[in-house]
C-alpha atoms as a PDB file:
ATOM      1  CA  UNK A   1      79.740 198.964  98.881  1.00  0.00           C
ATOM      2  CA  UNK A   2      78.567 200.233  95.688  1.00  0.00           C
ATOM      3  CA  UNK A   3      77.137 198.668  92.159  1.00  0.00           C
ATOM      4  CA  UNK A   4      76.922 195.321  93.974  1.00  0.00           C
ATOM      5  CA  UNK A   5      73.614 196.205  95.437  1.00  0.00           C
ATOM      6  CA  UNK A   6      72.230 196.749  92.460  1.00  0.00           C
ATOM      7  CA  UNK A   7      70.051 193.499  91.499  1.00  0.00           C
ATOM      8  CA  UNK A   8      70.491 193.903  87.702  1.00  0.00           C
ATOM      9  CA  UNK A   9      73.082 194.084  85.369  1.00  0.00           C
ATOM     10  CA  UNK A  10      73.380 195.165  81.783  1.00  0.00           C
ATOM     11  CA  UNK A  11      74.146 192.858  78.859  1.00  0.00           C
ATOM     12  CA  UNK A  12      78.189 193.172  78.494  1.00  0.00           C
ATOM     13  CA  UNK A  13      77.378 194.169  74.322  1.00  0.00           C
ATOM     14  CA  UNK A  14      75.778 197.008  75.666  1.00  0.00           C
ATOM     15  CA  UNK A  15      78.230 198.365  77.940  1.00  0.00           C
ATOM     16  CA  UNK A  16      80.680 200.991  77.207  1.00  0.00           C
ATOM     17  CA  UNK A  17      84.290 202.449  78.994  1.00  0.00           C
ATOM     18  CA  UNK A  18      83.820 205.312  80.462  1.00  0.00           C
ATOM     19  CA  UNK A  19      86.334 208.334  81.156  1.00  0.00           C
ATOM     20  CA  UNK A  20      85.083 211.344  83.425  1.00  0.00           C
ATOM     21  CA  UNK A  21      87.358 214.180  82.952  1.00  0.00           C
ATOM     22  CA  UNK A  22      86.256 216.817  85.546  1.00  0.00           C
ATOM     23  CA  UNK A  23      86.772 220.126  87.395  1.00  0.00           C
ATOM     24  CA  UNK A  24      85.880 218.590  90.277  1.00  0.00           C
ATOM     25  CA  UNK A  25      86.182 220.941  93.094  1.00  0.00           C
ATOM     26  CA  UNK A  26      85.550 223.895  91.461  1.00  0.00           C
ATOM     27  CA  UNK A  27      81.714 223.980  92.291  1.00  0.00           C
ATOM     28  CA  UNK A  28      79.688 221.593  93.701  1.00  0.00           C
ATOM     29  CA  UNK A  29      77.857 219.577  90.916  1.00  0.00           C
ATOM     30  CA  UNK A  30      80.720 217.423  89.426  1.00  0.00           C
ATOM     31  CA  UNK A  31      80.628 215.016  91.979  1.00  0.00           C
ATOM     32  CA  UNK A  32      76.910 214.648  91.643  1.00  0.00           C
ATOM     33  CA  UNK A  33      77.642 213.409  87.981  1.00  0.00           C
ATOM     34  CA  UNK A  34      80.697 211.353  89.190  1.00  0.00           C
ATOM     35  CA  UNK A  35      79.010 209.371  91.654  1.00  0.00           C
ATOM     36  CA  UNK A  36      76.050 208.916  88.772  1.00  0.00           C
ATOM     37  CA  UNK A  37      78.834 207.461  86.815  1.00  0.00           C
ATOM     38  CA  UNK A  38      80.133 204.995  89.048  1.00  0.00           C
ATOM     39  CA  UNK A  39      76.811 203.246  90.341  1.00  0.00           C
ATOM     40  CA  UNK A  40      76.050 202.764  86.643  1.00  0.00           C
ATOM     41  CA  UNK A  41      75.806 199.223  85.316  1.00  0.00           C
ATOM     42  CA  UNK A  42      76.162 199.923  81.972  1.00  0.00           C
ATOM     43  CA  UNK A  43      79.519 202.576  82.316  1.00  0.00           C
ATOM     44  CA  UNK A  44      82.740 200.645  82.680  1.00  0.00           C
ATOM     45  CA  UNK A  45      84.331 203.936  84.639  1.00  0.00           C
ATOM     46  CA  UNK A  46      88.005 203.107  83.396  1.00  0.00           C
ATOM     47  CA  UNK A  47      90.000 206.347  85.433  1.00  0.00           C
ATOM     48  CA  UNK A  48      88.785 209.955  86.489  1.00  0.00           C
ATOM     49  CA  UNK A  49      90.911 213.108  85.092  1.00  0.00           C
ATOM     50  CA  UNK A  50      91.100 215.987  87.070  1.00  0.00           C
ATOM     51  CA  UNK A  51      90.955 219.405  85.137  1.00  0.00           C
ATOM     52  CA  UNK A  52      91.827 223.099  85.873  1.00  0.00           C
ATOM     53  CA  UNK A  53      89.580 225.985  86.232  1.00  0.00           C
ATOM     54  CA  UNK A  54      89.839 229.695  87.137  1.00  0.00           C
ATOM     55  CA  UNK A  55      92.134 229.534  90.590  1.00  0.00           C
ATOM     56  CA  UNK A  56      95.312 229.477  91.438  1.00  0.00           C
ATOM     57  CA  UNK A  57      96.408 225.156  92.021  1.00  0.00           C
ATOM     58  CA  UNK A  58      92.695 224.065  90.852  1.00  0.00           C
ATOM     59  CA  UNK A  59      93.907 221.312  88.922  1.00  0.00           C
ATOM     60  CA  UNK A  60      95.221 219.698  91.965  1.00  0.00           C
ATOM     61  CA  UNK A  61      92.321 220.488  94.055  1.00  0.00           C
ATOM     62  CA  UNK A  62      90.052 218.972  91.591  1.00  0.00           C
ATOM     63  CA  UNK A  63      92.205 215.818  91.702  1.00  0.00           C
ATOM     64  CA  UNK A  64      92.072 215.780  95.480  1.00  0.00           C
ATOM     65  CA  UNK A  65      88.297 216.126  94.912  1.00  0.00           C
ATOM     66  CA  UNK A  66      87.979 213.114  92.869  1.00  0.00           C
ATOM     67  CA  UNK A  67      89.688 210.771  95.519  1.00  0.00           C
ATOM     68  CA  UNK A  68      87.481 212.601  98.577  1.00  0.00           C
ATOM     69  CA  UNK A  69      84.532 211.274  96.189  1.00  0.00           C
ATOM     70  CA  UNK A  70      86.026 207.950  95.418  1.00  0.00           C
ATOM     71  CA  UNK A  71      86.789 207.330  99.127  1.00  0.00           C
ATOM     72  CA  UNK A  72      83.255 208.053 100.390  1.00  0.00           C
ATOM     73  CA  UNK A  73      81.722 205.776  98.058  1.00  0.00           C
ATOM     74  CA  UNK A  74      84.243 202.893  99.323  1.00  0.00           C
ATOM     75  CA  UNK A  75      85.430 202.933  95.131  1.00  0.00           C
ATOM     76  CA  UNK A  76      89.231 204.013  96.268  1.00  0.00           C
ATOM     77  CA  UNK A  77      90.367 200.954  93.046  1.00  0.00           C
ATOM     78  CA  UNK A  78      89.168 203.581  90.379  1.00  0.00           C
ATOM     79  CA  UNK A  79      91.989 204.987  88.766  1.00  0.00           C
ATOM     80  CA  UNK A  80      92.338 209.535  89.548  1.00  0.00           C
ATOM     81  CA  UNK A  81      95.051 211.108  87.214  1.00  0.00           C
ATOM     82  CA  UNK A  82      96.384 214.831  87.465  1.00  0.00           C
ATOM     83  CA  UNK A  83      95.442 216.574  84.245  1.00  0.00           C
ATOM     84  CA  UNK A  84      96.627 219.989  82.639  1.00  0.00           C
ATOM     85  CA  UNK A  85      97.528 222.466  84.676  1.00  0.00           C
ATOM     86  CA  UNK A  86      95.921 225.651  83.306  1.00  0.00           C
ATOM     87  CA  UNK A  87      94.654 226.276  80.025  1.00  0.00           C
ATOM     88  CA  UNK A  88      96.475 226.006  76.404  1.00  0.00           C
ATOM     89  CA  UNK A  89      99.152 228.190  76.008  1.00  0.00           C
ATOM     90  CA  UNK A  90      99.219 230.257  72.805  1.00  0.00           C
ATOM     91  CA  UNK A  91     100.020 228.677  70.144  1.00  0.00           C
ATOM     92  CA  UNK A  92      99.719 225.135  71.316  1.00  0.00           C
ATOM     93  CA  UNK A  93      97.795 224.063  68.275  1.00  0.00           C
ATOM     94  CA  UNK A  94     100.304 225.300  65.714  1.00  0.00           C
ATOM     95  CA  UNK A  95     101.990 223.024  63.468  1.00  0.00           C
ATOM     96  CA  UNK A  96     104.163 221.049  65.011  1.00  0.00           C
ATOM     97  CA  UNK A  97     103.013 221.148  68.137  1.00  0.00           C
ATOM     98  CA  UNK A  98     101.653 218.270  70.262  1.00  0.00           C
ATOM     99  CA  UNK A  99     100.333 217.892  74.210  1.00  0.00           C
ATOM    100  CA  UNK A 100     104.264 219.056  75.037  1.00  0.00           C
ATOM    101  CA  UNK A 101     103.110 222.491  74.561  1.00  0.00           C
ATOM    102  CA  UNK A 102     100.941 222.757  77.955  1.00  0.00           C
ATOM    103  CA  UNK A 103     103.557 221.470  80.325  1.00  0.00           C
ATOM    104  CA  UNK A 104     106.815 222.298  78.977  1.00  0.00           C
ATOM    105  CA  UNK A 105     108.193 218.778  79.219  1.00  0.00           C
ATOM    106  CA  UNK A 106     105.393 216.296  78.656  1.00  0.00           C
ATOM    107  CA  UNK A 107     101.825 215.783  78.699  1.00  0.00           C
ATOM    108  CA  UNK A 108     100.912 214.973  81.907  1.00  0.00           C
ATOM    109  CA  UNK A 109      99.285 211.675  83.519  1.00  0.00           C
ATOM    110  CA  UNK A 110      95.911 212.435  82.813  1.00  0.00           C
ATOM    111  CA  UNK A 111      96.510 213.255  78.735  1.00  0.00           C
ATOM    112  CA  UNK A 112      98.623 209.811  78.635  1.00  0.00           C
ATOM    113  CA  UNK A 113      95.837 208.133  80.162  1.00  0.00           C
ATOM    114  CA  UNK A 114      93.176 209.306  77.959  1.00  0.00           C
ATOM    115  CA  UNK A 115      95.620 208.210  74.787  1.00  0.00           C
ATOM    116  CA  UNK A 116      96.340 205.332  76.026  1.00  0.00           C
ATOM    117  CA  UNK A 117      92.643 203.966  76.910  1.00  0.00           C
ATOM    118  CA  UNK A 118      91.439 205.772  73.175  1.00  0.00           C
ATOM    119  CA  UNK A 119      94.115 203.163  72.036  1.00  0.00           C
ATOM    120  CA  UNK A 120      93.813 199.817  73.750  1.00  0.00           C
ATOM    121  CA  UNK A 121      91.791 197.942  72.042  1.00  0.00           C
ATOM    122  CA  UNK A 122      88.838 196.741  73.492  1.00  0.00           C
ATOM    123  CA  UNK A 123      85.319 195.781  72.154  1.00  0.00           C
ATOM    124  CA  UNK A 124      83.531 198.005  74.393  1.00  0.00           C
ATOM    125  CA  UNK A 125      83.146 201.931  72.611  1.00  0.00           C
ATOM    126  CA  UNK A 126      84.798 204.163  74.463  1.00  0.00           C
ATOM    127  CA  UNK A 127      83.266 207.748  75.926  1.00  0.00           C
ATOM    128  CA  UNK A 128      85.013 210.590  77.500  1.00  0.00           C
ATOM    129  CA  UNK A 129      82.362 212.495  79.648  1.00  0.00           C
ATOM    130  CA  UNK A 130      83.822 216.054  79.628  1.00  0.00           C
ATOM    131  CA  UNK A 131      82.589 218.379  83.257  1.00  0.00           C
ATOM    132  CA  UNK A 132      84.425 221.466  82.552  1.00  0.00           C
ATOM    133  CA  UNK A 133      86.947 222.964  80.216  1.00  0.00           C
ATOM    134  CA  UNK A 134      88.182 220.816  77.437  1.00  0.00           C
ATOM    135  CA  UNK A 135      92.230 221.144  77.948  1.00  0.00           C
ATOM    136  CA  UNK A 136      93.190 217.472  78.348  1.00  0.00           C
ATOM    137  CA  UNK A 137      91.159 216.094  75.827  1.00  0.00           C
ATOM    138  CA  UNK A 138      92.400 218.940  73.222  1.00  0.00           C
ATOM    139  CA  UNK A 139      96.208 217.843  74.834  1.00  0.00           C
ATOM    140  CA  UNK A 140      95.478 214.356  73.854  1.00  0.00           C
ATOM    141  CA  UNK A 141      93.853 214.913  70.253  1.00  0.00           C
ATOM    142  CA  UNK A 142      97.206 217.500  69.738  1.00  0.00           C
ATOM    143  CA  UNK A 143      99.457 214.901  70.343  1.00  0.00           C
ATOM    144  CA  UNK A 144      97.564 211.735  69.062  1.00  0.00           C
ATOM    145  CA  UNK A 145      95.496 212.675  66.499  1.00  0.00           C
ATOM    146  CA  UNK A 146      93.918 209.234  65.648  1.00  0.00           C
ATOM    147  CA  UNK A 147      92.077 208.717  68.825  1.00  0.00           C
ATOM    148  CA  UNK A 148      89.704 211.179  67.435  1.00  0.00           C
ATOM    149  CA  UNK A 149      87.981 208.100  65.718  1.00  0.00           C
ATOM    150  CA  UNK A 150      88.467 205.953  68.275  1.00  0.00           C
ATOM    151  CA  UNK A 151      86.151 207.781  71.755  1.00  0.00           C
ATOM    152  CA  UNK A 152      82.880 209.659  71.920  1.00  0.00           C
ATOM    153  CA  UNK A 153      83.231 213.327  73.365  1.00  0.00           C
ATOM    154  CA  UNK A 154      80.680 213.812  75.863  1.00  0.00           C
ATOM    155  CA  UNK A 155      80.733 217.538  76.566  1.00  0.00           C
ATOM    156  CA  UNK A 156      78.901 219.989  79.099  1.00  0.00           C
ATOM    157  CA  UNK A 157      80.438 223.560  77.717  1.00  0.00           C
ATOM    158  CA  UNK A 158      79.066 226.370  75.178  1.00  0.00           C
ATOM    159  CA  UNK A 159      75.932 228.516  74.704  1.00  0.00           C
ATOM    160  CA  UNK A 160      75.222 225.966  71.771  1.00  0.00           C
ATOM    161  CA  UNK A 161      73.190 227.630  69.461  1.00  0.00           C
ATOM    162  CA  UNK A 162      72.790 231.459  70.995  1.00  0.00           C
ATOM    163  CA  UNK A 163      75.023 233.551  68.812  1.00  0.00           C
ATOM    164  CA  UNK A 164      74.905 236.243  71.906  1.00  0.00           C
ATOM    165  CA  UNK A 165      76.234 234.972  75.151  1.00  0.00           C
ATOM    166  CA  UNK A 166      74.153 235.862  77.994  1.00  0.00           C
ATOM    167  CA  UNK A 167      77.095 235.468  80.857  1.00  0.00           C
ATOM    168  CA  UNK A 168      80.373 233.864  79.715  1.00  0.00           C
ATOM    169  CA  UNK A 169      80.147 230.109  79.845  1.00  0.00           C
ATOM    170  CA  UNK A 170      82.737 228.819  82.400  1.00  0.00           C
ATOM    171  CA  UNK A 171      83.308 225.888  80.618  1.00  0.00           C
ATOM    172  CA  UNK A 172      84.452 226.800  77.389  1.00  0.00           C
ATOM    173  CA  UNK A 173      85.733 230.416  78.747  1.00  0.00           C
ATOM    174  CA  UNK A 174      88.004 228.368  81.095  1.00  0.00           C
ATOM    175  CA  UNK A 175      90.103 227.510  77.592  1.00  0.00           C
ATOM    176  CA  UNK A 176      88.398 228.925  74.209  1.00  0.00           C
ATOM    177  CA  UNK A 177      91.412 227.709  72.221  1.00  0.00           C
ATOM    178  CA  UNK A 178      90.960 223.897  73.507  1.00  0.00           C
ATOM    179  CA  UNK A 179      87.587 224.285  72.960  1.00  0.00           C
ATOM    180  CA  UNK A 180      87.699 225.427  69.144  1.00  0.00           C
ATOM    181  CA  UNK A 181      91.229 222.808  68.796  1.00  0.00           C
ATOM    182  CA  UNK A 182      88.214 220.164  69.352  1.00  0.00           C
ATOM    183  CA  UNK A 183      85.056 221.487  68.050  1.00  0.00           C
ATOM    184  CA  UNK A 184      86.837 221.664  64.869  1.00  0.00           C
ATOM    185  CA  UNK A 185      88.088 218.422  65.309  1.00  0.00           C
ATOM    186  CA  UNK A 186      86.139 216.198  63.433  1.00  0.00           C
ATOM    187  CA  UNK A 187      85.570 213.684  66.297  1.00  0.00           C
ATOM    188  CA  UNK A 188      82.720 212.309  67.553  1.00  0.00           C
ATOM    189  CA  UNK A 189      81.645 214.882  69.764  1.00  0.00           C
ATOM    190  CA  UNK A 190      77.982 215.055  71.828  1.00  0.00           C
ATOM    191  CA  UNK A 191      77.668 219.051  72.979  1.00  0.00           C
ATOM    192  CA  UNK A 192      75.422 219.984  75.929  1.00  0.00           C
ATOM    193  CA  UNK A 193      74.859 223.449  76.311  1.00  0.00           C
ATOM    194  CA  UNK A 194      74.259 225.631  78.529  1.00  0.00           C
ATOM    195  CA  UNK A 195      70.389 225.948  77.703  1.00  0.00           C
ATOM    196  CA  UNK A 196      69.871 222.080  78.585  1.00  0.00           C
ATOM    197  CA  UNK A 197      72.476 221.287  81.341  1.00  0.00           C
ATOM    198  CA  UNK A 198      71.137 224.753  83.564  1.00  0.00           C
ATOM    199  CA  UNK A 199      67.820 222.897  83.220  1.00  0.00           C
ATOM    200  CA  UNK A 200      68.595 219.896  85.553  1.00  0.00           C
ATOM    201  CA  UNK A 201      67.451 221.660  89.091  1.00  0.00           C
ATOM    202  CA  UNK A 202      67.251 220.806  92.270  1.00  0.00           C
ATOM    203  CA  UNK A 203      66.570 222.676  95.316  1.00  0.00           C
ATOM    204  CA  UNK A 204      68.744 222.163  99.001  1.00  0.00           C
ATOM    205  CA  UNK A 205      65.834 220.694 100.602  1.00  0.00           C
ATOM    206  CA  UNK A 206      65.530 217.967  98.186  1.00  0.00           C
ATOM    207  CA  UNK A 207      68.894 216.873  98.325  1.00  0.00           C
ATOM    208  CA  UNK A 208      69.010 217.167 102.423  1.00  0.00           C
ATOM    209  CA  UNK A 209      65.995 214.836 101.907  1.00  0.00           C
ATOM    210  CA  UNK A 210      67.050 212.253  98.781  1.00  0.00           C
ATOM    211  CA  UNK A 211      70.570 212.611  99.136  1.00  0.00           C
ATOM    212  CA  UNK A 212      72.237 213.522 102.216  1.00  0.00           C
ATOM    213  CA  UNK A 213      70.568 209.730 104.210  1.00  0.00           C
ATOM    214  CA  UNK A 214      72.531 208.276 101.521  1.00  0.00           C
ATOM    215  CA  UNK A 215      75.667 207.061 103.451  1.00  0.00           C
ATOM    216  CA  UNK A 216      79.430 208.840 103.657  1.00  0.00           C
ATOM    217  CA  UNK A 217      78.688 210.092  99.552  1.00  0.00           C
ATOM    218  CA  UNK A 218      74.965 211.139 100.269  1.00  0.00           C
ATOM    219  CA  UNK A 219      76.601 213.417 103.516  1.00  0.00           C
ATOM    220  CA  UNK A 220      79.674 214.867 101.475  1.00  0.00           C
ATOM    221  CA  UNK A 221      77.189 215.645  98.521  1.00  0.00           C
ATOM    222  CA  UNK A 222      74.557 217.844 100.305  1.00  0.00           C
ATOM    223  CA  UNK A 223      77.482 219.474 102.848  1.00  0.00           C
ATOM    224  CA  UNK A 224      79.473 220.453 100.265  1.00  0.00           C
ATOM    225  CA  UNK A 225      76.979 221.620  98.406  1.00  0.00           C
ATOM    226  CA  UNK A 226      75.649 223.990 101.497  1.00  0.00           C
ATOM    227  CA  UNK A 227      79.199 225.086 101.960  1.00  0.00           C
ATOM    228  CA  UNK A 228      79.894 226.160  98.640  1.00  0.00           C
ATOM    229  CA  UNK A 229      76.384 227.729  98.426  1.00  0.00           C
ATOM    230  CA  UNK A 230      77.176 230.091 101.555  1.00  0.00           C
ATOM    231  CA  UNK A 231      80.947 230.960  99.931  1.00  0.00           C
ATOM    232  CA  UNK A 232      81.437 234.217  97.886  1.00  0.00           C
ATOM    233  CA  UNK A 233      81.896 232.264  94.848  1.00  0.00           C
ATOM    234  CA  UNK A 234      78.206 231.790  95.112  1.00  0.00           C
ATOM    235  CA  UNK A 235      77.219 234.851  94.256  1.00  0.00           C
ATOM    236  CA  UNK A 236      75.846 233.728  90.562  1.00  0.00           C
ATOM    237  CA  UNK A 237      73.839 231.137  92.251  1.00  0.00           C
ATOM    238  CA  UNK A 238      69.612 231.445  92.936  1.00  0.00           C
ATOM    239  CA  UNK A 239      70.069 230.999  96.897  1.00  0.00           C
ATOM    240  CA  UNK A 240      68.416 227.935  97.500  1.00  0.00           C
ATOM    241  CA  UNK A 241      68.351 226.082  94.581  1.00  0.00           C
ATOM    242  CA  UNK A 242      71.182 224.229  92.231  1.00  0.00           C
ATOM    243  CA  UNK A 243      71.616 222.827  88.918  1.00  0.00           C
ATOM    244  CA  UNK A 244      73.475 219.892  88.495  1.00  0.00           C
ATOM    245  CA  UNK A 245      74.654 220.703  84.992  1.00  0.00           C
ATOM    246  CA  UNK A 246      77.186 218.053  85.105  1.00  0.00           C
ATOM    247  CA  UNK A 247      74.893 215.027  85.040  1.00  0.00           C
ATOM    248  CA  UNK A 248      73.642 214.978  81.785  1.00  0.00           C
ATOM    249  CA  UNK A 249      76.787 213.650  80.345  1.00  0.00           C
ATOM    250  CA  UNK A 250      76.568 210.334  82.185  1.00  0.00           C
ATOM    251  CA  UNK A 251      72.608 210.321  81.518  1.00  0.00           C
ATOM    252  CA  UNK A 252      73.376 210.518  78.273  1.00  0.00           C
ATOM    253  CA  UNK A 253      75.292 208.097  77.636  1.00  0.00           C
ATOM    254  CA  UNK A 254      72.943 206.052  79.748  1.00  0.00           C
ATOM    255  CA  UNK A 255      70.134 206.692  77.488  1.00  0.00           C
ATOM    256  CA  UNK A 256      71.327 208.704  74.020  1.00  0.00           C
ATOM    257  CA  UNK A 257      67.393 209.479  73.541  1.00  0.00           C
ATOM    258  CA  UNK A 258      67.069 211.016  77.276  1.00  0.00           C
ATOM    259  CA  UNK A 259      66.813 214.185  74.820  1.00  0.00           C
ATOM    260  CA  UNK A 260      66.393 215.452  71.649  1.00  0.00           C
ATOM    261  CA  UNK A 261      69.277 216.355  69.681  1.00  0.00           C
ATOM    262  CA  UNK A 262      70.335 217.179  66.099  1.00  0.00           C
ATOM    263  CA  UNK A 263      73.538 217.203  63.670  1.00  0.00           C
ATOM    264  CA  UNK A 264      74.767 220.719  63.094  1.00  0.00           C
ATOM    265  CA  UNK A 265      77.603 222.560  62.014  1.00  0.00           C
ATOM    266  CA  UNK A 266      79.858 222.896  65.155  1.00  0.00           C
ATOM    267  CA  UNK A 267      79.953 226.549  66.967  1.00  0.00           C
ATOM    268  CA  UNK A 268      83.214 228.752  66.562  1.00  0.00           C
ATOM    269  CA  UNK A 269      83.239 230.262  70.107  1.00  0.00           C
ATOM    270  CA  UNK A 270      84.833 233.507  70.685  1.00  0.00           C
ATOM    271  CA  UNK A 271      86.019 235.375  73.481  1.00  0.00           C
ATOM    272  CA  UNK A 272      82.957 236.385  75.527  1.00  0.00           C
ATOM    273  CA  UNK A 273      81.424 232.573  75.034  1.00  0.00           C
ATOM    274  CA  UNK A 274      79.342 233.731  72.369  1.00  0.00           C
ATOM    275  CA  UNK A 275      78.813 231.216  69.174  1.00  0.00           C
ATOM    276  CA  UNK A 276      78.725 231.485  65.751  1.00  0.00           C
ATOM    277  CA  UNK A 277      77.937 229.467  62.871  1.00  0.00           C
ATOM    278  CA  UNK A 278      78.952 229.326  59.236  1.00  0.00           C
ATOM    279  CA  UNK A 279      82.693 228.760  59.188  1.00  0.00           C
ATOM    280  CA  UNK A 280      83.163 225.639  57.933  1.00  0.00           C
ATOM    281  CA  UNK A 281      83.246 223.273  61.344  1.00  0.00           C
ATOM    282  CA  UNK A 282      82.379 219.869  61.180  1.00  0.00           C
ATOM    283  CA  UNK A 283      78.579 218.610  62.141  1.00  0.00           C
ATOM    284  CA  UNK A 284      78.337 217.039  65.554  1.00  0.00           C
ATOM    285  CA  UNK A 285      75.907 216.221  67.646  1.00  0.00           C
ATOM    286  CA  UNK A 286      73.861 219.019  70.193  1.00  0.00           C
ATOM    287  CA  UNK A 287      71.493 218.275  72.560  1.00  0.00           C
ATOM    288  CA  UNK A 288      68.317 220.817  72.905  1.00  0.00           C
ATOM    289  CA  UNK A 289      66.439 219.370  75.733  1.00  0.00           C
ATOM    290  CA  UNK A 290      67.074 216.713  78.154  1.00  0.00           C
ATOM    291  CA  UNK A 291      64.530 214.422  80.627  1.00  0.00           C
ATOM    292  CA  UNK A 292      65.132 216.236  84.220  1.00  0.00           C
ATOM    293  CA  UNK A 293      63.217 213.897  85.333  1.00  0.00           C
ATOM    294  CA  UNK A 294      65.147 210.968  83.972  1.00  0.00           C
ATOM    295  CA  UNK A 295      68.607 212.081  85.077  1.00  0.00           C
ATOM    296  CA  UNK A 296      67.473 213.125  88.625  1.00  0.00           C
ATOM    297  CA  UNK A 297      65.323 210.183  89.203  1.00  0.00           C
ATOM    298  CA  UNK A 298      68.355 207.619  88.222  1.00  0.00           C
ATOM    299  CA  UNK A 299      70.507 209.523  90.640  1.00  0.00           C
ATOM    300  CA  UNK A 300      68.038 209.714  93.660  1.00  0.00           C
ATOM    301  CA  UNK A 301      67.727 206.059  93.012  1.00  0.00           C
ATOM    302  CA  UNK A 302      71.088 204.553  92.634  1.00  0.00           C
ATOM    303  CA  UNK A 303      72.313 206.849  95.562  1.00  0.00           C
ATOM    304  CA  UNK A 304      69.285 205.073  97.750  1.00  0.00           C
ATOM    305  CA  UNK A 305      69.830 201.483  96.568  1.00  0.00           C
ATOM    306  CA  UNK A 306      73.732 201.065  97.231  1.00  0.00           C
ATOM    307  CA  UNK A 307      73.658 203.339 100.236  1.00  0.00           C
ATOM    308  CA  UNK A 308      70.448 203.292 102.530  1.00  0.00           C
END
């Protein structure tokens, strides 16, 4: 089950490979924007990286996230790698240094995976849809510096354009150094920040109703979004209401105009999350608004075609 009961395809010119690199467990929105992903015609979904976050083991309980997802949407032949397991170390970006520098040893599967799929050469672009901090694609662009020209960064992280940070973004606070190793880059890189991906709401009821009668996925989706809601990591949240901040990256690579965006200077961010501008970064692309209605409505509907 899956994509097949979809009765449309996409011309193959227009579709593009597709990595999501994602904290998987460490809310309850990633696997919104993962399942998104995969019952998308036009996304060739090539592997799924797990990444860390702030606890103890998360990078392997995001990985063992990504196969709960994969094996309630019957899509257990998509590739799951382990990623980084924490955040770069100081210094990792020195000269000199390459992806060695996080594990001690070698990069691990996930980084190797991302350089080897920037490599292979393939007609179709590729894009690696970022859900969380930054550390394997910064491991990959340390080690293999020409793959920056050859992938599209696709990342949910920053306070974009506020200079003051109004609560410390979890993306980018989960590894500030990866994050500046890539803003200042110079690769193709599509920021969404926090001011458009907290936009894209839904409340409990709504996905009990849309969601939840949609097959093994639909039931994992709303119940482990309930139980994380009730958990004391919850404590940020609104009660009884969510926002799937994850799901604009595969909306918008779906549909680039779902939003408007403009070229800018990148943001330096510093240690509370907060941004600043004027130091030289290369322009890239940030998004200030994106259709909520668009990326919920493609969800809702792709979730009800392939599974009742």
């Amino acid at each position: 089950m899956g994509k097949e009961k979809l009765q449309y395809d996409v011309p193959d010119y227009k579709k593009v490979r597709v990595i999501i690199d994602t904290d998987a467990a460490c809310e309850a929105d990633d696997p919104f924007a993962i399942a998104q992903a995969l019952l998308s015609q036009k996304l060739i979904v090539k592997g799924i990286v797990a990444e860390h976050y702030n606890q103890e083991n998360s990078m392997e309980l995001s990985y063992r996230e990504i196969l709960t997802v994969l094996d309630a949407m019957d899509m257990q032949d998509v590739p799951a790698f382990k990623g980084e397991t924490g955040p770069a170390p100081e210094g990792a970006f020195s000269a000199g240094k390459t992806a060695s520098a996080f594990t001690g040893d070698s990069a691990s599967e996930g980084v190797r995976f991302i350089i080897d799929e920037a490599l292979r050469d393939d007609a179709h672009p590729l894009f690696v849809l970022c859900q969380g901090a930054i550390t394997n694609v910064a491991a990959a662009l340390a080690a293999c510096p020409e793959i920056k020209s050859r992938m599209t960064i696709v990342w949910i992280g920053t306070h974009g354009f506020l200079e003051a940070a109004p609560t410390r973004e979890f993306n980018a606070g989960n590894d500030i150094a990866s994050a500046n190793f890539v803003l200042s880059s110079s690769a193709d890189i599509w920021l969404i920040p926090s001011t458009v991906y907290s936009t894209i709401t839904l409340g409990l009821a709504e996905i009990q109703k849309k969601i939840y009668p949609c097959g093994k996925i639909g039931k994992h989706l709303f119940e482990n979004m309930v139980q994380y809601n009730m958990s004391e990591r919850a404590q940020w949240t609104k009660g009884e209401s969510w926002a799937i901040g994850d799901n604009p990256a595969p909306a918008a690579v779906l549909n680039p105009d779902c939003g408007h965006w403009q070229m800018h200077e990148a943001p330096l961010v510093h240690e509370d999350t907060s941004s600043s501008f004027g130091n030289g970064l290369p322009e890239i692309r940030i998004y200030t608004d994106m259709d909520s209605r668009y990326v919920l409505e493609d969800l809702f509907a792709k979730l009800t075609v392939c599974y009742g």
